[in-house]
C-alpha atoms as a PDB file:
ATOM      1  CA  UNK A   1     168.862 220.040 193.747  1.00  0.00           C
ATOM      2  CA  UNK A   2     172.815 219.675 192.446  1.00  0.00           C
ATOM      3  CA  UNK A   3     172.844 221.169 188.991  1.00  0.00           C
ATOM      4  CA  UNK A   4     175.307 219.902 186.423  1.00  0.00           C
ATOM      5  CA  UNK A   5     178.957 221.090 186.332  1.00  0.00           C
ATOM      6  CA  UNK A   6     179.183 223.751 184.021  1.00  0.00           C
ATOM      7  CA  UNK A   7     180.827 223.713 180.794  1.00  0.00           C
ATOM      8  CA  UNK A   8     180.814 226.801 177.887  1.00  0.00           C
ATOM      9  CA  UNK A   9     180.072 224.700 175.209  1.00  0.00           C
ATOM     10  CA  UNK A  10     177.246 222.952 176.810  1.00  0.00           C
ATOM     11  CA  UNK A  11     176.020 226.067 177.695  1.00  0.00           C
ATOM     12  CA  UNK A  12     176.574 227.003 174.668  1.00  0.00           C
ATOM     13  CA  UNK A  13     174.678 224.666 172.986  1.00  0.00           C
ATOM     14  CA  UNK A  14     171.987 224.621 175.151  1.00  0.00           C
ATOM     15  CA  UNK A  15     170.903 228.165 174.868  1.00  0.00           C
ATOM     16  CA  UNK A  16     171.263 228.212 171.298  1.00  0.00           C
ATOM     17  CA  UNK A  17     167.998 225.674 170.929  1.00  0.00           C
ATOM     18  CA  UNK A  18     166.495 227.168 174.516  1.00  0.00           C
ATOM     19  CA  UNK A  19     166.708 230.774 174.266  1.00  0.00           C
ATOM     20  CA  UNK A  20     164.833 232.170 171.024  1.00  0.00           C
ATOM     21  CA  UNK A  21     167.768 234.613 169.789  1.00  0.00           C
ATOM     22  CA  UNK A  22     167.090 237.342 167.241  1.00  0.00           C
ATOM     23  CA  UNK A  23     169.350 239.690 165.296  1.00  0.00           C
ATOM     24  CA  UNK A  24     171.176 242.365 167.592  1.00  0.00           C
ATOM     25  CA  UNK A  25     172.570 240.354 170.687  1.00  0.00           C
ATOM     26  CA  UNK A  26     175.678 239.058 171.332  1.00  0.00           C
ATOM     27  CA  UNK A  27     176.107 236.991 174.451  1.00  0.00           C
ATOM     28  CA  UNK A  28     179.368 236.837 176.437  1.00  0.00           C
ATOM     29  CA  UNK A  29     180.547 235.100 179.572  1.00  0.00           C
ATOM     30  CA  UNK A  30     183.602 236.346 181.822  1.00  0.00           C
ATOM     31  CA  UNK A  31     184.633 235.887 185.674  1.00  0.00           C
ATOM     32  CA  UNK A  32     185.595 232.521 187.300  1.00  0.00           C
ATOM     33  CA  UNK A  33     184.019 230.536 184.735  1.00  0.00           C
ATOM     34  CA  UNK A  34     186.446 231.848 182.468  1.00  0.00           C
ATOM     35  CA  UNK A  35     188.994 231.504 184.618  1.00  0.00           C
ATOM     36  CA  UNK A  36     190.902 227.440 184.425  1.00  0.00           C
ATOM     37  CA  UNK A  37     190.594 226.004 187.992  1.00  0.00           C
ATOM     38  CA  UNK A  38     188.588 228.737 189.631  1.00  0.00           C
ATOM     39  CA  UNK A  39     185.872 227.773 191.817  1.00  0.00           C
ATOM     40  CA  UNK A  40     182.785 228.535 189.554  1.00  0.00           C
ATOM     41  CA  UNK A  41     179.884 230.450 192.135  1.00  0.00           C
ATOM     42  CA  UNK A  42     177.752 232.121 189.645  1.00  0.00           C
ATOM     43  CA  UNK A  43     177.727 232.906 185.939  1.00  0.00           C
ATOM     44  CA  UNK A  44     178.710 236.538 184.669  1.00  0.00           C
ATOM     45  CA  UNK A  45     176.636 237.088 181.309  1.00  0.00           C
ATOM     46  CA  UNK A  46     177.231 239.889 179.418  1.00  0.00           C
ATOM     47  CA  UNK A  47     174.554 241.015 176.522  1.00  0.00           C
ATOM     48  CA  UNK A  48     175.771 243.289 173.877  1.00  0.00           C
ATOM     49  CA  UNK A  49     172.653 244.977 172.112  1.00  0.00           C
ATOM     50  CA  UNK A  50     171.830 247.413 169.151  1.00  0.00           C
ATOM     51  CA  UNK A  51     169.163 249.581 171.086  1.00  0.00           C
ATOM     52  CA  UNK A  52     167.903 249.928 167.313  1.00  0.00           C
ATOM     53  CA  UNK A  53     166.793 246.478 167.312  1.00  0.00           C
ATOM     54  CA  UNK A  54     166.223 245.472 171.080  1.00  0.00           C
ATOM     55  CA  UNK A  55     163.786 246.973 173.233  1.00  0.00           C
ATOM     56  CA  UNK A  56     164.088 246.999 177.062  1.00  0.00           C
ATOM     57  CA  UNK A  57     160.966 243.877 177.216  1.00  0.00           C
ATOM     58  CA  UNK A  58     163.743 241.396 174.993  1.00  0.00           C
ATOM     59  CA  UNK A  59     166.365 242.121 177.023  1.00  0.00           C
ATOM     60  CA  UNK A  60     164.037 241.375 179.720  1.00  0.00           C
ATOM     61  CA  UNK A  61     162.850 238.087 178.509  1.00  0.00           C
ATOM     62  CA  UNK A  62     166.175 236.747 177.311  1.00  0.00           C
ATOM     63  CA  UNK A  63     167.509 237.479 181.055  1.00  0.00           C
ATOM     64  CA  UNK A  64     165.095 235.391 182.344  1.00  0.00           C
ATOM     65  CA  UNK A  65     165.555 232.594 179.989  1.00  0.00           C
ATOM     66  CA  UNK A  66     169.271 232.461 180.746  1.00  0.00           C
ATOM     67  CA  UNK A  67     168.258 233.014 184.726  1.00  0.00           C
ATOM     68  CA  UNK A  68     166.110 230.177 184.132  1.00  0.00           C
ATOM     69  CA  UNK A  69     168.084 227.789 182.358  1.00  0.00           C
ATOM     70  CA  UNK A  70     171.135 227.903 184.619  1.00  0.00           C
ATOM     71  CA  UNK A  71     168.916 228.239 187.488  1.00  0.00           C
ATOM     72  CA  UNK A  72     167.433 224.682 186.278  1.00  0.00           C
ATOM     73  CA  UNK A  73     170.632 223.161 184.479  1.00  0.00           C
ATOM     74  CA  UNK A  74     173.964 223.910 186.781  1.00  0.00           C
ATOM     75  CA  UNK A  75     171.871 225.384 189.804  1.00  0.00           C
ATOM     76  CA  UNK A  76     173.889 228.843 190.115  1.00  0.00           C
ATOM     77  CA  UNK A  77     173.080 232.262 190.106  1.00  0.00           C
ATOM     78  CA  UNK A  78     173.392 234.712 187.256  1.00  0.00           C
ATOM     79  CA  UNK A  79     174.457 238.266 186.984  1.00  0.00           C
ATOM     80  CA  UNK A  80     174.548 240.379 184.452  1.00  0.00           C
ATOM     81  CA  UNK A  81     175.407 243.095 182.405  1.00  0.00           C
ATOM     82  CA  UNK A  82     174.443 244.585 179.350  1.00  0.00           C
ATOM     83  CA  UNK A  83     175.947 247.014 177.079  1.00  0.00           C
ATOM     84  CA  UNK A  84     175.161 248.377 174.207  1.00  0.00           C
ATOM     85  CA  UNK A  85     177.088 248.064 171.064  1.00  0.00           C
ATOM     86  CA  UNK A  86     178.502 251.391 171.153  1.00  0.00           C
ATOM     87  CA  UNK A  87     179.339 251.100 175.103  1.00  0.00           C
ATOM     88  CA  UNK A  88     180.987 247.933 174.183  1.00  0.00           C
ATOM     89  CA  UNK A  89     182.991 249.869 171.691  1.00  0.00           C
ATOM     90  CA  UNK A  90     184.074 252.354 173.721  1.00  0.00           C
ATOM     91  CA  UNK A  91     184.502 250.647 176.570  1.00  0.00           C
ATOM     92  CA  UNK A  92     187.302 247.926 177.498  1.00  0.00           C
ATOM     93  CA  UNK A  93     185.380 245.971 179.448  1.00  0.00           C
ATOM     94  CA  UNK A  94     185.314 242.766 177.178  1.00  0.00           C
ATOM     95  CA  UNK A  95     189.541 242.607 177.052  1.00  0.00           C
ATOM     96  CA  UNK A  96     189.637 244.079 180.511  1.00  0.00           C
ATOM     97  CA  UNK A  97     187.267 241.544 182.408  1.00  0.00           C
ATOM     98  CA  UNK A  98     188.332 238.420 179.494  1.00  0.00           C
ATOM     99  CA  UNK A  99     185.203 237.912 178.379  1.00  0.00           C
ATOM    100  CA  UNK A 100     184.311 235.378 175.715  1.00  0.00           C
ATOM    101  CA  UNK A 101     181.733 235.470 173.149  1.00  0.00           C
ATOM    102  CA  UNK A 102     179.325 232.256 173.242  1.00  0.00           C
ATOM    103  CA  UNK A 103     176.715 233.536 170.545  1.00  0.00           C
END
């Protein structure tokens, strides 16, 4: 099945009434589909956590609900990565890889 072409803000909107969110995520994208006229072959998600909040079983489900829904919706393949809050701090990988913040 041909998925949908992909677009950030329909993604966007879409997992904002799909995925149930909660307090203590932040969800980035980054890679070609940030990238203007780059071939889009997968979606790069990046989840920023408090490990204070989040247990290992929500990041769980919310990866499969984003697997899931871009799976059924654009028909590509996720990867991931998740960080926590302070990792994201003192890391650069959010200005180093471009990454933009959709929730």
């Amino acid at each position: 099945m041909m998925g949908r072409s992909f677009s950030i803000i329909d993604f966007q909107k879409i997992a904002k009434t799909v995925i149930s969110w909660k307090e203590g995520y932040q969800l980035y994208l980054f890679g070609s589909v940030t990238r203007k006229n780059s071939f889009i072959g997968d979606l790069d998600v990046l989840i920023v956590y408090d490990p204070s909040r989040i247990v290992l079983e929500d990041l769980k489900a919310l990866r499969s609900a984003i697997c899931t829904l871009v799976q059924n919706r654009y028909d590509l393949q996720t990867d991931f990565c998740c960080l926590t809050n302070s990792e994201a701090r003192s890391s650069n990988f959010i200005r180093e890889e471009r990454a933009k913040r959709i929730l």
